[in-house]
Protein backbone atom coordinates (compact mmCIF):
# COMPACT_ATOMS: atom_id res chain seq x y z
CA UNK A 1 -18.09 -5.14 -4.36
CA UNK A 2 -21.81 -3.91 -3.48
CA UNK A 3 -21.77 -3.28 -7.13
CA UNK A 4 -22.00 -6.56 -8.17
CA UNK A 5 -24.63 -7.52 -6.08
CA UNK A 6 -23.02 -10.66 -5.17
CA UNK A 7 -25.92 -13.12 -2.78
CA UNK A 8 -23.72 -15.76 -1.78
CA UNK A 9 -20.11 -14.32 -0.42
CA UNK A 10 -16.71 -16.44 0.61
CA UNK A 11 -14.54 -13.66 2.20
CA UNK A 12 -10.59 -16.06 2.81
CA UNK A 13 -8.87 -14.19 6.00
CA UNK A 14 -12.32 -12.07 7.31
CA UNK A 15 -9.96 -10.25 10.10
CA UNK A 16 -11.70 -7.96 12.42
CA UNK A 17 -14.86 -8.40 10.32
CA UNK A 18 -14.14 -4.85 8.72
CA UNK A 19 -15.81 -5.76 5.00
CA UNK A 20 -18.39 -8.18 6.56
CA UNK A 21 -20.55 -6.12 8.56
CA UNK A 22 -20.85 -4.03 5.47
CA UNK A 23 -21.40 -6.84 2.86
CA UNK A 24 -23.78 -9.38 4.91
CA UNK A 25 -26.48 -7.80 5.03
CA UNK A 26 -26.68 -7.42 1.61
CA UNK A 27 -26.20 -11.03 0.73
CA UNK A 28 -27.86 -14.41 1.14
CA UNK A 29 -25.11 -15.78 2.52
CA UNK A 30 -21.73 -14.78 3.56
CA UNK A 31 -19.03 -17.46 4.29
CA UNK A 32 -15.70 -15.78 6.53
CA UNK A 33 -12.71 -17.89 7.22
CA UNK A 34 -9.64 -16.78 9.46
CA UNK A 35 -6.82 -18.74 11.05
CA UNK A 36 -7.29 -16.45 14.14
CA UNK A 37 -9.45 -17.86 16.50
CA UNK A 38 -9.57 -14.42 18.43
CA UNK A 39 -10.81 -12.14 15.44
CA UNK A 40 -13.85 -14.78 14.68
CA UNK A 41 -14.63 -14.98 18.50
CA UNK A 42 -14.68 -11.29 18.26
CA UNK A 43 -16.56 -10.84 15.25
CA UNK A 44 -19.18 -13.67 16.42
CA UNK A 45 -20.04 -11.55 19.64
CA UNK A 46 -20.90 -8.63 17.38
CA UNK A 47 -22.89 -10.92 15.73
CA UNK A 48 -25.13 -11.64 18.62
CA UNK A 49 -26.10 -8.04 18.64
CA UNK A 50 -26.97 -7.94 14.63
CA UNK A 51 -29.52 -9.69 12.65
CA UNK A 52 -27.34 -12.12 10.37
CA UNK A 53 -28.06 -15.22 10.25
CA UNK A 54 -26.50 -16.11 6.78
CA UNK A 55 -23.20 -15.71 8.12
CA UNK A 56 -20.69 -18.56 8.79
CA UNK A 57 -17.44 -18.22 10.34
CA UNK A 58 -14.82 -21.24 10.16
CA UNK A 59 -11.67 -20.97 11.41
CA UNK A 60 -9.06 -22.50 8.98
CA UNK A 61 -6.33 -21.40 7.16
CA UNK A 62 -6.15 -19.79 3.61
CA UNK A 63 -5.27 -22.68 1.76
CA UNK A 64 -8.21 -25.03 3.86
CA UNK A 65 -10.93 -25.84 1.65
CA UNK A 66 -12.65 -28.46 2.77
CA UNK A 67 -16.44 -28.66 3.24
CA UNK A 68 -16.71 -24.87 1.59
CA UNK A 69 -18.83 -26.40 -1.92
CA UNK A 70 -17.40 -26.32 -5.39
CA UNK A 71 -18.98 -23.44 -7.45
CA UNK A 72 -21.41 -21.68 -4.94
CA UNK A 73 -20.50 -18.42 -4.38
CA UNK A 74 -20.96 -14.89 -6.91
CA UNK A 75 -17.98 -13.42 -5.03
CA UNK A 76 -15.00 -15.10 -3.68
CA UNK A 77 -12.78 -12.18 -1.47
CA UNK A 78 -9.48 -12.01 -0.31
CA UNK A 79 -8.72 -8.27 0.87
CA UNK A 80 -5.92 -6.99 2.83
CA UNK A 81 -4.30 -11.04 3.36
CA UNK A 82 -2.13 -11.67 0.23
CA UNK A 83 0.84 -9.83 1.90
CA UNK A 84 0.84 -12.56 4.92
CA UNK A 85 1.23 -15.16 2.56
CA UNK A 86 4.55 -16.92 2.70
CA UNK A 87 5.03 -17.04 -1.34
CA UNK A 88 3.40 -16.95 -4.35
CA UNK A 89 2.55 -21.03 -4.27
CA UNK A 90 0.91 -20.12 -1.22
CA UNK A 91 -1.08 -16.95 -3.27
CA UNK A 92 -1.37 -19.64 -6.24
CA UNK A 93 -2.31 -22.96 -3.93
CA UNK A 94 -5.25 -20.19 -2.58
CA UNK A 95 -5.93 -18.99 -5.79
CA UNK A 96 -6.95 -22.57 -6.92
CA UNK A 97 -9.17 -22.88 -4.12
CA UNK A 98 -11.02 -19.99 -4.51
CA UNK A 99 -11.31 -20.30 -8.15
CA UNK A 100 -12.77 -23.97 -7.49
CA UNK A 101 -15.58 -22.17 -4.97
CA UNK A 102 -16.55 -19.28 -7.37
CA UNK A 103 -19.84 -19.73 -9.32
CA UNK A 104 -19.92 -19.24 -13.37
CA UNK A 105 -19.97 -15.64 -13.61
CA UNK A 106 -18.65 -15.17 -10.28
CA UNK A 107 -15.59 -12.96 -9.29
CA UNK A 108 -12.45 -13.53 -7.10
CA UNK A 109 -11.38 -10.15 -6.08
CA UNK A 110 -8.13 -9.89 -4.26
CA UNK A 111 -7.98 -6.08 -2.69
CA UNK A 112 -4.75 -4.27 -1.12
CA UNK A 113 -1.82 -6.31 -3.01
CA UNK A 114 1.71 -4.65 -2.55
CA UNK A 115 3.29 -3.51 -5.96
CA UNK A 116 7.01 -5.45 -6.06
CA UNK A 117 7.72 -2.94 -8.63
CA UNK A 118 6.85 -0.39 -6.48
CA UNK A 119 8.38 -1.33 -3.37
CA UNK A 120 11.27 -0.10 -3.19
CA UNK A 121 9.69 3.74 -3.97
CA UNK A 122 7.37 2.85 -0.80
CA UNK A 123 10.48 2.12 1.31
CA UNK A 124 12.33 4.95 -0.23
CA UNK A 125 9.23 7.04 0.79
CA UNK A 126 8.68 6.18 4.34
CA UNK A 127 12.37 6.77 4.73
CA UNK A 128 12.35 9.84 3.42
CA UNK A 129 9.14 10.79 5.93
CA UNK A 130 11.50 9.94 8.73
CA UNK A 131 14.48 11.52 7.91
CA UNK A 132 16.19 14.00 9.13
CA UNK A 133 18.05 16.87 6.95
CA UNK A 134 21.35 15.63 7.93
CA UNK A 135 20.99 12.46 6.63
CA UNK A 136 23.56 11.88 3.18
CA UNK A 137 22.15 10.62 0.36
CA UNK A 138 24.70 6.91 0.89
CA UNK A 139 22.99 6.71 4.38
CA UNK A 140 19.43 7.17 2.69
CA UNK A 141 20.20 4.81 -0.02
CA UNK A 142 21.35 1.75 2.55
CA UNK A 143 18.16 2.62 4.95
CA UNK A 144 15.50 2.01 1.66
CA UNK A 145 17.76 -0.99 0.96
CA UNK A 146 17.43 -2.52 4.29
CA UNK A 147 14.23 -1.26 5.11
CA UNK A 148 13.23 -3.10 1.87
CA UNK A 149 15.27 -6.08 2.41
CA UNK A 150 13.68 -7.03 5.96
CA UNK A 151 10.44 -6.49 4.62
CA UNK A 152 8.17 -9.56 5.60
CA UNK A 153 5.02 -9.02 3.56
CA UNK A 154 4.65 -10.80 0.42
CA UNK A 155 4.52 -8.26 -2.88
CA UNK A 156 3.68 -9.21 -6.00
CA UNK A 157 4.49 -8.07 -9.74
CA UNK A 158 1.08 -7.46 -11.93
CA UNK A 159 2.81 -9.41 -14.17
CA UNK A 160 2.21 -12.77 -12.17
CA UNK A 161 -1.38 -12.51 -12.93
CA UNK A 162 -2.18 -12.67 -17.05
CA UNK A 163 0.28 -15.97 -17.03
CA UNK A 164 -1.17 -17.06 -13.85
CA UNK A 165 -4.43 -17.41 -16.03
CA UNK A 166 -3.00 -19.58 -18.49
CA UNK A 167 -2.19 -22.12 -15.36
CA UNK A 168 -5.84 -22.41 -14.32
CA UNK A 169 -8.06 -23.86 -17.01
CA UNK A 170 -11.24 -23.06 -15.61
CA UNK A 171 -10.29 -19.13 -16.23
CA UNK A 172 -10.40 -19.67 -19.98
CA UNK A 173 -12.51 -16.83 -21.30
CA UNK A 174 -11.68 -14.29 -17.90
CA UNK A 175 -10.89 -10.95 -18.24
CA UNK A 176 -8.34 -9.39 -15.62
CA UNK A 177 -9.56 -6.05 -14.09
CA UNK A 178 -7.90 -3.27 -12.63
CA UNK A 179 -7.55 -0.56 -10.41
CA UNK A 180 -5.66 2.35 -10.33
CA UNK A 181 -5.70 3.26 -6.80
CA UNK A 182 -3.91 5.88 -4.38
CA UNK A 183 -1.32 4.32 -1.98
CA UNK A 184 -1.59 4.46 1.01
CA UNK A 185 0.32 6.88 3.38
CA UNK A 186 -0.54 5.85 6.38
């Protein structure tokens, strides 16, 4: 993200504050929102010990827009959130807010999406970490299935995306980037 050398930030679901203290300072202004009251309480007493006073915390959920301005910010972030969404018209309903707050040339990065294609390997995997060698392949097989079927966490296909674009007009013109990145294991 420091790449981009985004001024004006809007980071949807700020958490603990993790990316925030890192990007702030670098920025004109940084925006956080988070539905926990706790986290922002927590990340505005760090604040009293740090010199930022272009950050804004408001609590509100994802999908709450309202007095954030149309079209102001270089960077729009949602990291490590998607997966607490309920569905994907809750990821889309977000999507079109965020999309409405980035500036022309801007960027709406969302960071740490689970792979539904690759779900079932990551169950299959952390099964397979806790297993022990008398466990039959059947018995394996119904653990990644129910492991996978109680999953809470929202995952989503890459596919959603490309047709996602033709649903927002304002993305005529964008290019989708992507990462190849190492899964976690941990």
């Amino acid at each position: 993200m420091l790449a981009l050398q985004p001024q004006r930030i809007l980071e949807i679901g700020c958490g603990t504050g993790l990316l925030l203290f890192q990007l702030a300072p670098q920025t004109q202004e940084y925006w956080a929102t988070d539905f926990s009251v706790a986290a922002l309480q927590s990340i505005d007493r760090q604040l009293s010990d740090r010199s930022l006073p272009q950050v804004k915390l408001l609590n509100r959920l994802a999908t709450d827009f309202t007095d954030i301005p149309p079209a102001r910010f270089d960077a729009v972030i949602l990291n490590s959130i998607v997966q607490y969404f309920p569905n994907a018209d809750y990821l889309i309903e977000v999507l079109e807010g965020a999309i409405a707050c980035v500036a022309p040339g801007g960027v709406v990065f969302l960071g740490d999406l689970r792979s539904l294609p690759l779900l079932t390997a990551f169950h299959a995997w952390a099964q397979f970490a806790q297993a022990d060698a008398s466990l039959t392949q059947i018995e394996f097989r119904q653990r990644v299935d129910r492991a996978r079927f109680a999953d809470p966490e929202l995952a989503i296909d890459p596919g959603f995306f490309p047709p996602c674009a033709i649903d927002f007009p304002k993305l005529n013109g964008c290019k989708f980037a992507s990462l190849a990145v190492e899964p976690k294991t941990k």
